[in-house]
Every structure is written in structure tokens, then in C-alpha cells.
PDB file of N, CA and C in Angstrom:
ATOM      1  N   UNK A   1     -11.534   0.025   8.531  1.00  0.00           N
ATOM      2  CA  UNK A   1     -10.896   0.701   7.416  1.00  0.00           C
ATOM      3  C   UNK A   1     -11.816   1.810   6.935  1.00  0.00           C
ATOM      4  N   UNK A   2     -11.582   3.027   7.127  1.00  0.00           N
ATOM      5  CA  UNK A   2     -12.180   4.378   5.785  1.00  0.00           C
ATOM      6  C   UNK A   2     -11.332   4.421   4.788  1.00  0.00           C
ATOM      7  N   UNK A   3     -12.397   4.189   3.604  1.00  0.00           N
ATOM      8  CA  UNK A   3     -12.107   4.573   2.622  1.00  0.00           C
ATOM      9  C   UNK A   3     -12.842   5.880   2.142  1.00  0.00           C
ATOM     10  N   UNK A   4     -12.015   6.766   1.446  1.00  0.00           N
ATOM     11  CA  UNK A   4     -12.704   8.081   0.923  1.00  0.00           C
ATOM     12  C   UNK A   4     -12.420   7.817  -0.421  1.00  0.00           C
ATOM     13  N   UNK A   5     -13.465   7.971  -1.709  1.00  0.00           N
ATOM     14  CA  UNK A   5     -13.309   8.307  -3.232  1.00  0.00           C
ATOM     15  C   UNK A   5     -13.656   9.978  -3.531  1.00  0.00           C
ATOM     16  N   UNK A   6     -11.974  10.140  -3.568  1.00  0.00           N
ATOM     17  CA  UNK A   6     -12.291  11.401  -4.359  1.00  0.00           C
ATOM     18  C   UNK A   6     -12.699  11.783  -5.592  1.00  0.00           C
ATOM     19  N   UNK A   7     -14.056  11.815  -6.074  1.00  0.00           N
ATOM     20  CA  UNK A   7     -14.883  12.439  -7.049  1.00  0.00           C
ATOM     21  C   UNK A   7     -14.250  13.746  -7.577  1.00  0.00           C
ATOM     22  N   UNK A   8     -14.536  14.143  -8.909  1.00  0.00           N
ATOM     23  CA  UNK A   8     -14.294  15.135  -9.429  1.00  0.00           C
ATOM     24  C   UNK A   8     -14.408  16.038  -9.325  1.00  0.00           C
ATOM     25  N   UNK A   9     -16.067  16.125  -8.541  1.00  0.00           N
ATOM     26  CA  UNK A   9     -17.189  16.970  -8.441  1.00  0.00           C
ATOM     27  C   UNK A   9     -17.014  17.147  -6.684  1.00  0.00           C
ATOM     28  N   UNK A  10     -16.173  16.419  -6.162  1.00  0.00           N
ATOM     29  CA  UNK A  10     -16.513  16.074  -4.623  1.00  0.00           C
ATOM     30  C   UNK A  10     -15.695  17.434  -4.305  1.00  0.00           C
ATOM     31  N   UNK A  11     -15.982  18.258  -2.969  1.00  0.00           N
ATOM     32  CA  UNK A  11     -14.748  18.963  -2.307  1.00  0.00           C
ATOM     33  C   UNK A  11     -14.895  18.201  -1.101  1.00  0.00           C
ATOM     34  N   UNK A  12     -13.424  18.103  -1.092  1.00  0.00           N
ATOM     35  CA  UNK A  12     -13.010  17.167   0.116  1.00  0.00           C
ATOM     36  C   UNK A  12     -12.229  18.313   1.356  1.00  0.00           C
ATOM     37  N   UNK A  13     -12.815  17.426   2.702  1.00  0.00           N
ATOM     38  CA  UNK A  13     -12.165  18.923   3.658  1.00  0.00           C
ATOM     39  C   UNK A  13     -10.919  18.915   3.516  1.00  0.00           C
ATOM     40  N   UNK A  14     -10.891  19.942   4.574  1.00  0.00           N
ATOM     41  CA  UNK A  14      -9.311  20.315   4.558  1.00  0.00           C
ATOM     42  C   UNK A  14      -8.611  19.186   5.146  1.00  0.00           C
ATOM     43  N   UNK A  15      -9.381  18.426   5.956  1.00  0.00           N
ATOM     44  CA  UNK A  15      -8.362  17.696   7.134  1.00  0.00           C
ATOM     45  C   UNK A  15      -8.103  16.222   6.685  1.00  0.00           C
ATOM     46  N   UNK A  16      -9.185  15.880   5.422  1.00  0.00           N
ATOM     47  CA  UNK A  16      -8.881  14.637   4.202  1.00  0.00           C
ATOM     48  C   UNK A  16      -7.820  15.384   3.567  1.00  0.00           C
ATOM     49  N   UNK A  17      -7.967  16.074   2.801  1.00  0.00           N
ATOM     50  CA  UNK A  17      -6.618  16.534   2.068  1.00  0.00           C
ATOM     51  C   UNK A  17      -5.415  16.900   2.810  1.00  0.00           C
ATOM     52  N   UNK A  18      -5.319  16.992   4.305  1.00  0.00           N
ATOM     53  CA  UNK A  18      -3.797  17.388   4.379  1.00  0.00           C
ATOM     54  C   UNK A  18      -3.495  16.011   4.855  1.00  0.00           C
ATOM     55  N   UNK A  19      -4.579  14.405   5.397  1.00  0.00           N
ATOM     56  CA  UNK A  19      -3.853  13.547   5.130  1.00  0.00           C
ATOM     57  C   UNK A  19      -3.362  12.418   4.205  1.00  0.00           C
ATOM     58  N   UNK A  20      -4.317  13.310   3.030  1.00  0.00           N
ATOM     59  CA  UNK A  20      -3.637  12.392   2.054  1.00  0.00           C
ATOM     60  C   UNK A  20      -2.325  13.393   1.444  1.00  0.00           C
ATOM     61  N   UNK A  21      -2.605  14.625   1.159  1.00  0.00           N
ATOM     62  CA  UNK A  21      -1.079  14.930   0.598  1.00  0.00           C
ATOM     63  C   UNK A  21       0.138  15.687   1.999  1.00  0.00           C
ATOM     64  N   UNK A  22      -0.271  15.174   2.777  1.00  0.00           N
ATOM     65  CA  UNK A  22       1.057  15.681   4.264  1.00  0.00           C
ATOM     66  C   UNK A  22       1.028  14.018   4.695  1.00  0.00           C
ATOM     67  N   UNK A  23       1.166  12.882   3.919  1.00  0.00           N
ATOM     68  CA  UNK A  23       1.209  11.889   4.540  1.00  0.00           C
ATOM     69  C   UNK A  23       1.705  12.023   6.019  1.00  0.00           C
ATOM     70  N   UNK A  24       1.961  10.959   7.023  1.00  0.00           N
ATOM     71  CA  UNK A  24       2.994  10.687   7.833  1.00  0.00           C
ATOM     72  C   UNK A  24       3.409   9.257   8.139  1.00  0.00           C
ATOM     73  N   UNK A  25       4.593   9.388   7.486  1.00  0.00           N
ATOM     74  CA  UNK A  25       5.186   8.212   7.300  1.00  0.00           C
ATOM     75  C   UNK A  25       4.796   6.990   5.902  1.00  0.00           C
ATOM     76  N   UNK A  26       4.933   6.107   5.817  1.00  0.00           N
ATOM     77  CA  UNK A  26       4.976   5.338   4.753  1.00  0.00           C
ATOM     78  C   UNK A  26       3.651   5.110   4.148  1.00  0.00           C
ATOM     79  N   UNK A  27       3.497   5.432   2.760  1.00  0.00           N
ATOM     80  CA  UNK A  27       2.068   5.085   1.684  1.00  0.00           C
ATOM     81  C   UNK A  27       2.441   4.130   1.106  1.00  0.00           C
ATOM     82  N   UNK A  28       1.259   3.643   0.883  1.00  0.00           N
ATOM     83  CA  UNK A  28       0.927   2.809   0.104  1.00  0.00           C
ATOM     84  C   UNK A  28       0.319   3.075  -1.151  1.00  0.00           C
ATOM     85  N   UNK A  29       0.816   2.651  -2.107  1.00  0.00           N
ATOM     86  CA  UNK A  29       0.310   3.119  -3.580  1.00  0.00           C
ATOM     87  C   UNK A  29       0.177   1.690  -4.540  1.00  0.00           C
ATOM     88  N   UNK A  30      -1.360   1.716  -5.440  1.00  0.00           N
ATOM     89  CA  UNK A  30      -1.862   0.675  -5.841  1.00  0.00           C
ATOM     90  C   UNK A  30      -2.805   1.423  -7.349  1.00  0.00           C
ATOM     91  N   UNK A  31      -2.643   0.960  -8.288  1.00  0.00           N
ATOM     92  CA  UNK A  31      -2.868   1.667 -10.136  1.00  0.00           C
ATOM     93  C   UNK A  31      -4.180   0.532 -10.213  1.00  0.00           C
ATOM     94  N   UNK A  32      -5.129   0.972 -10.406  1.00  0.00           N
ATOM     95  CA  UNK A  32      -5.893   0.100 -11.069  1.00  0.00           C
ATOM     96  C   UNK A  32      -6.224   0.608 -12.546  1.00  0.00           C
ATOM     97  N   UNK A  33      -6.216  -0.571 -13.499  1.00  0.00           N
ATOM     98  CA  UNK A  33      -5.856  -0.580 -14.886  1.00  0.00           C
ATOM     99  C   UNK A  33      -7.366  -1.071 -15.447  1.00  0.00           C
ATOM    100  N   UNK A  34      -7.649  -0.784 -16.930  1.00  0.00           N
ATOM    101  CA  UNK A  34      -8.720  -1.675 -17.753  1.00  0.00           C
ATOM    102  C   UNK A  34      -8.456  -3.293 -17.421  1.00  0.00           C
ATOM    103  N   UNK A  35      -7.748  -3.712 -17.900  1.00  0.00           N
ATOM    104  CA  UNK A  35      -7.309  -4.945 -17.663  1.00  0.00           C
ATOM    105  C   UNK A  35      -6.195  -5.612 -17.500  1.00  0.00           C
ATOM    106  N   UNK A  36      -5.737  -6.440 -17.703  1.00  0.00           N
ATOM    107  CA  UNK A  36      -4.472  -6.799 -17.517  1.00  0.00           C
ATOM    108  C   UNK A  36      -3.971  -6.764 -18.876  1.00  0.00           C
ATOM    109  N   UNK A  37      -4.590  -6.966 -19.915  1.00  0.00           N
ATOM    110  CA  UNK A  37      -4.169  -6.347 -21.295  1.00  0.00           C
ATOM    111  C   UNK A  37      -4.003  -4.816 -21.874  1.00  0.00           C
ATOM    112  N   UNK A  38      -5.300  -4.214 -20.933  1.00  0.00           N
ATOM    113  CA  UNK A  38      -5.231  -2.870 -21.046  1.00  0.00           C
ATOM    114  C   UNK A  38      -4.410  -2.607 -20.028  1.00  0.00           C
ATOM    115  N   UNK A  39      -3.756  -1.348 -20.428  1.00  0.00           N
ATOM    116  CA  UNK A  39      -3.029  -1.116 -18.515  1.00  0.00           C
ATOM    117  C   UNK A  39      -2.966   0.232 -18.687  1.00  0.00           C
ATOM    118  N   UNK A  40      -4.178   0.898 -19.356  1.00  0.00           N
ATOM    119  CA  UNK A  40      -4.786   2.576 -19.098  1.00  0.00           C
ATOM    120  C   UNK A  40      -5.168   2.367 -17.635  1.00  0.00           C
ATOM    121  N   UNK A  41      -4.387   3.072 -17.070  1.00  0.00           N
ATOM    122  CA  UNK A  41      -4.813   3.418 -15.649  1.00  0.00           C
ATOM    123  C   UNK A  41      -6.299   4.264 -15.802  1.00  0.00           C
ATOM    124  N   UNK A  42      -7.122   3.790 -14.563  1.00  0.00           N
ATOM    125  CA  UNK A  42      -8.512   4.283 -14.345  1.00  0.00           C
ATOM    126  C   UNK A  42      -8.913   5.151 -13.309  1.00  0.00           C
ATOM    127  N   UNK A  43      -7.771   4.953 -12.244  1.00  0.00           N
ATOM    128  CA  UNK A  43      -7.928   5.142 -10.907  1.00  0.00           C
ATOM    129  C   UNK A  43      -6.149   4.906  -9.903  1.00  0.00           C
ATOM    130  N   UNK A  44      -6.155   5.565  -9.342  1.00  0.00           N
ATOM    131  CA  UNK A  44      -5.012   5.672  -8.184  1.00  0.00           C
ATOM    132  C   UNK A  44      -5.378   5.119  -6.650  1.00  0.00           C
ATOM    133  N   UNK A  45      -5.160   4.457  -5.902  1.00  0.00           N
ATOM    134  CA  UNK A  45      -5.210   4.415  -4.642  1.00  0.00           C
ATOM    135  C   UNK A  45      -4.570   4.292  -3.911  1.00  0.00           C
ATOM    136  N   UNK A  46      -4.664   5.374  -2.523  1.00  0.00           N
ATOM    137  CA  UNK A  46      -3.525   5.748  -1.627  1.00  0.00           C
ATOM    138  C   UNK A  46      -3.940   5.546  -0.116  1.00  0.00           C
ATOM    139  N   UNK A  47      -2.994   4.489  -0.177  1.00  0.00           N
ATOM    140  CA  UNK A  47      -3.323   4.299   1.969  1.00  0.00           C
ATOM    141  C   UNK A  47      -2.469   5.081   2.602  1.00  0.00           C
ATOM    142  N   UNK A  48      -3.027   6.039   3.429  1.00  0.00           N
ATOM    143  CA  UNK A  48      -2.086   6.798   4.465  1.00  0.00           C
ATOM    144  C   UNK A  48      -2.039   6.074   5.874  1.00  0.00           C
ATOM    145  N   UNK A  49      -2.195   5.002   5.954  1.00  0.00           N
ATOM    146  CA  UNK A  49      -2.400   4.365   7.035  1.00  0.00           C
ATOM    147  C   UNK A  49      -3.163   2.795   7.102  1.00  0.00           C
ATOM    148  N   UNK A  50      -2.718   1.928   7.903  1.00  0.00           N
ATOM    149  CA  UNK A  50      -3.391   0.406   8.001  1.00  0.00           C
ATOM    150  C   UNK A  50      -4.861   1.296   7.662  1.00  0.00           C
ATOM    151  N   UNK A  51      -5.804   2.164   8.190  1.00  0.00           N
ATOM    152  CA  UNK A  51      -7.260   2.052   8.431  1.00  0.00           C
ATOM    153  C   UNK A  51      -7.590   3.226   7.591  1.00  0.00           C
ATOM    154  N   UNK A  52      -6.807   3.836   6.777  1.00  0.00           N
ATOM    155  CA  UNK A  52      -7.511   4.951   5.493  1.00  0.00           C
ATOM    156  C   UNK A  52      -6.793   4.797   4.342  1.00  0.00           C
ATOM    157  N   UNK A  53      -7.788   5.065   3.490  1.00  0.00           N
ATOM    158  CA  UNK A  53      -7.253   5.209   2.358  1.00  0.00           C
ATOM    159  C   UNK A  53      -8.241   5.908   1.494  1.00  0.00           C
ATOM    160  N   UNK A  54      -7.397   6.583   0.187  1.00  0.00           N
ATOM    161  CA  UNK A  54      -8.267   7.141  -0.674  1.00  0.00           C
ATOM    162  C   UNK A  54      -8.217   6.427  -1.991  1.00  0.00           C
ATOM    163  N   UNK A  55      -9.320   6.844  -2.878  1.00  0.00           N
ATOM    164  CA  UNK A  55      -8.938   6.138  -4.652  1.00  0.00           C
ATOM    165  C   UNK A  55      -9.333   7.513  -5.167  1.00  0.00           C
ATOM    166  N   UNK A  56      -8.583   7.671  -6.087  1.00  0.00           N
ATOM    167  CA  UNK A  56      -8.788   9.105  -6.867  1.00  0.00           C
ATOM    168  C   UNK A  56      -8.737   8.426  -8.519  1.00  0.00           C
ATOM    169  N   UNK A  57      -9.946   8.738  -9.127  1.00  0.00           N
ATOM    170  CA  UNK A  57     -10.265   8.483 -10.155  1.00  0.00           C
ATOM    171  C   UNK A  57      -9.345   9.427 -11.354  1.00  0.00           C
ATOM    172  N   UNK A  58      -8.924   8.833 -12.169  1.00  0.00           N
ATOM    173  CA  UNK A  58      -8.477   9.140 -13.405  1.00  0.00           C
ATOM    174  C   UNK A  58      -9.096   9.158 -14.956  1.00  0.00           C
ATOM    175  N   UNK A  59      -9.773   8.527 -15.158  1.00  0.00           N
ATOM    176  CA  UNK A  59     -11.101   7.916 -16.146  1.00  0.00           C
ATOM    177  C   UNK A  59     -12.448   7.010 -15.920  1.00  0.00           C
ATOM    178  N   UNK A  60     -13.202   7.601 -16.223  1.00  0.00           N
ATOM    179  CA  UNK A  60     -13.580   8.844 -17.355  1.00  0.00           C
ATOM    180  C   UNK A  60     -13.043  10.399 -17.483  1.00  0.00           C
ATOM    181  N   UNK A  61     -13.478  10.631 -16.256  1.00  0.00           N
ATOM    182  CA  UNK A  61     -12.929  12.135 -15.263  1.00  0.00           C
ATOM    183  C   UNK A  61     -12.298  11.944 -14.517  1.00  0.00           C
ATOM    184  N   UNK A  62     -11.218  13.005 -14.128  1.00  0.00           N
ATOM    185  CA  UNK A  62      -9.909  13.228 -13.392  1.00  0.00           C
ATOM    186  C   UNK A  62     -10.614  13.967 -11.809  1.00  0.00           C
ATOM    187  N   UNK A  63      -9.881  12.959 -10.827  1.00  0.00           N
ATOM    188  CA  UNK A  63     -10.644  13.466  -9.494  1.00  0.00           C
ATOM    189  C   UNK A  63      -9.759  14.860  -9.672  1.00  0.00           C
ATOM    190  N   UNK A  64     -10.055  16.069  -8.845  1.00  0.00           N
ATOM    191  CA  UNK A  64      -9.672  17.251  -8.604  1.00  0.00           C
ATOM    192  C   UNK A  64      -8.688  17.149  -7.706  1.00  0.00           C
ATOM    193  N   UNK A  65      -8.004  16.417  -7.133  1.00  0.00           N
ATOM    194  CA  UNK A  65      -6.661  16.520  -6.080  1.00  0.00           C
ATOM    195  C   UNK A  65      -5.503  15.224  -7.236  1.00  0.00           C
ATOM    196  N   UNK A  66      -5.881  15.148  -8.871  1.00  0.00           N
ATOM    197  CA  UNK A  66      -4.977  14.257  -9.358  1.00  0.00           C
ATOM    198  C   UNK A  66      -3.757  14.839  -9.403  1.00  0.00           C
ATOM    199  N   UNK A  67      -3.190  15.796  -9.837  1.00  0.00           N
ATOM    200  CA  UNK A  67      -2.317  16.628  -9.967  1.00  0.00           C
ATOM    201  C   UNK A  67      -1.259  16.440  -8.639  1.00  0.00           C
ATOM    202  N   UNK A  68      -2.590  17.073  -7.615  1.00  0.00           N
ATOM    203  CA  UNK A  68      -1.332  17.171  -6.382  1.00  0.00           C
ATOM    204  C   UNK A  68      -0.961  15.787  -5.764  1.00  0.00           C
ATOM    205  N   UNK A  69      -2.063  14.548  -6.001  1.00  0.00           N
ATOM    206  CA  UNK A  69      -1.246  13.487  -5.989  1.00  0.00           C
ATOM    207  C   UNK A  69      -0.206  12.970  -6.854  1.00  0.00           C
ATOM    208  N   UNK A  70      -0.085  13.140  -8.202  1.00  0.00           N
ATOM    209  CA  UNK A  70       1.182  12.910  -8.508  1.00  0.00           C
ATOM    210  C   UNK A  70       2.005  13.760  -8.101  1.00  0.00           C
ATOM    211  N   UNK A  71       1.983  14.906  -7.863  1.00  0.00           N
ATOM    212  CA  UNK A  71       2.965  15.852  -6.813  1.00  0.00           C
ATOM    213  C   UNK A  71       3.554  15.078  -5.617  1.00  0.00           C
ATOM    214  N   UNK A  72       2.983  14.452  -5.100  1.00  0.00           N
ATOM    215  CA  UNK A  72       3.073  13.431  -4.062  1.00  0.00           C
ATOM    216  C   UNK A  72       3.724  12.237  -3.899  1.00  0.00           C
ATOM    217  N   UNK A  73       3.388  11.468  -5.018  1.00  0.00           N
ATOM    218  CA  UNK A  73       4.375  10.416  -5.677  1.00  0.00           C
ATOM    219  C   UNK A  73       5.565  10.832  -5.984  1.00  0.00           C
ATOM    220  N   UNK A  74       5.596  11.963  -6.820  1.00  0.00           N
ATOM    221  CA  UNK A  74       7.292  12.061  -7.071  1.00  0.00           C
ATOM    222  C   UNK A  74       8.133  12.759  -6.122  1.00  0.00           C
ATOM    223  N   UNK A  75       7.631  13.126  -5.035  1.00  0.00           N
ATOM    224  CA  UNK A  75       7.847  13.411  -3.773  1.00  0.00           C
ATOM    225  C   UNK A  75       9.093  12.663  -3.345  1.00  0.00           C
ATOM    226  N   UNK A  76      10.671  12.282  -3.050  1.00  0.00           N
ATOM    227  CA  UNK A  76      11.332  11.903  -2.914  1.00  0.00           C
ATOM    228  C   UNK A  76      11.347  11.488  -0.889  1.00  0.00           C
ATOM    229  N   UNK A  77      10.574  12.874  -0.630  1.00  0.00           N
ATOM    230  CA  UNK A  77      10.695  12.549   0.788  1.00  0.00           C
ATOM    231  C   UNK A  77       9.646  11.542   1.281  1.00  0.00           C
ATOM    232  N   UNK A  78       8.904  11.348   0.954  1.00  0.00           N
ATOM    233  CA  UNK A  78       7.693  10.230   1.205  1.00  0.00           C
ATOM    234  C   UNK A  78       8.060   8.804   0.257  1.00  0.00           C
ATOM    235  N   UNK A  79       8.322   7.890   1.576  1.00  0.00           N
ATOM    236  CA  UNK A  79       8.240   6.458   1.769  1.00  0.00           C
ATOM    237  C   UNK A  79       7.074   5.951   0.842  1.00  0.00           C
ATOM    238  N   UNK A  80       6.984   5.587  -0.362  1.00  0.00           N
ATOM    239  CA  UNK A  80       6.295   4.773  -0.703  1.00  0.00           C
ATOM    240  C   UNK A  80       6.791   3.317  -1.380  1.00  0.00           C
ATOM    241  N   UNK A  81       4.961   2.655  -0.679  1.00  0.00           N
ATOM    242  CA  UNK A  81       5.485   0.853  -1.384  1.00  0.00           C
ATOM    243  C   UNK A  81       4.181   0.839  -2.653  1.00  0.00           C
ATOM    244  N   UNK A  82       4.654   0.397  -3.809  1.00  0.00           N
ATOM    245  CA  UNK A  82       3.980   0.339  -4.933  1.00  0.00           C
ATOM    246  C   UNK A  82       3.289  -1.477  -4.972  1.00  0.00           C
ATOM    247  N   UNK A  83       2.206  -1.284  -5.217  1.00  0.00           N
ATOM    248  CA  UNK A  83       1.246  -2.566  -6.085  1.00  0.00           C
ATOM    249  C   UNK A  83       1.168  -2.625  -7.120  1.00  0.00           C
ATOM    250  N   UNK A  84       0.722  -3.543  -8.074  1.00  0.00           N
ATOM    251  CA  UNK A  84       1.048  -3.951  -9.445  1.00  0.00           C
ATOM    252  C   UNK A  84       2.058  -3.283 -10.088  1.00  0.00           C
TER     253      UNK A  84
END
């Protein structure tokens, strides 16, 4: 399994970013929260595949590709299965 954390501060190449936002075929999408009482999301994580995936931070700081991942999510043409 690779995992990549996209940092705020990180630039990620071109060829991480076109497979996390040009998926192919079905994602996987998973919210991690403060707690189960809190449920301020902290972080996003996206599998483009059984063996990659990314987590893109939301708090404290917003990773720099947050935007175009929710661009992504509401994406109608991309297959996604949601966690919690």
C-alpha cells in the first residue's frame, strides 16, 4: 500500500495529482473526525486504488489540493463508496 499525505506546504507532482483528481474507476472515501462526539472533520482520505491512497488534511491547516478534492466528490461521474 502507498500512502501519500498531502501537506499544505507539500507540492505534490503532477502524476500524484492527476491520480488522485482523474481517478480511474471507483474511490474510496473515509472523514476522519475529533471524535465520535466531535465530528469536525480533521482530515479526508482518498483511495484511488486497493494499493494508494491519499489523506488531505483539513485542520489545523487546509492541505492545498482541498478544494479540488471536494471538486471531486461532488463529481457525479466518479464512483464513490463512503466510510463513516
Amino acid at each position: 500500500m502507498k500512502a501519500y499525505y498531502c501537506k499544505p506546504t507539500t507540492e505534490a507532482t503532477d502524476v500524484l495529482m492527476e491520480r488522485l483528481l482523474h481517478p480511474q474507476g471507483t474511490i474510496a472515501i473515509d472523514t476522519e473526525t475529533i471524535s465520535l462526539k466531535d465530528r469536525t472533520c480533521v482530515g479526508i482520505g482518498v483511495a484511488v486504488s486497493p494499493e494508494e491512497s491519499f489523506y488531505i488534511p483539513v485542520l489545523p491547516e487546509r492541505g492545498e489540493v482541498l478544494i479540488d478534492v471536494l471538486d471531486l466528490l461532488a463529481n457525479p461521474d466518479v464512483v464513490k463508496l463512503y466510510h463513516n
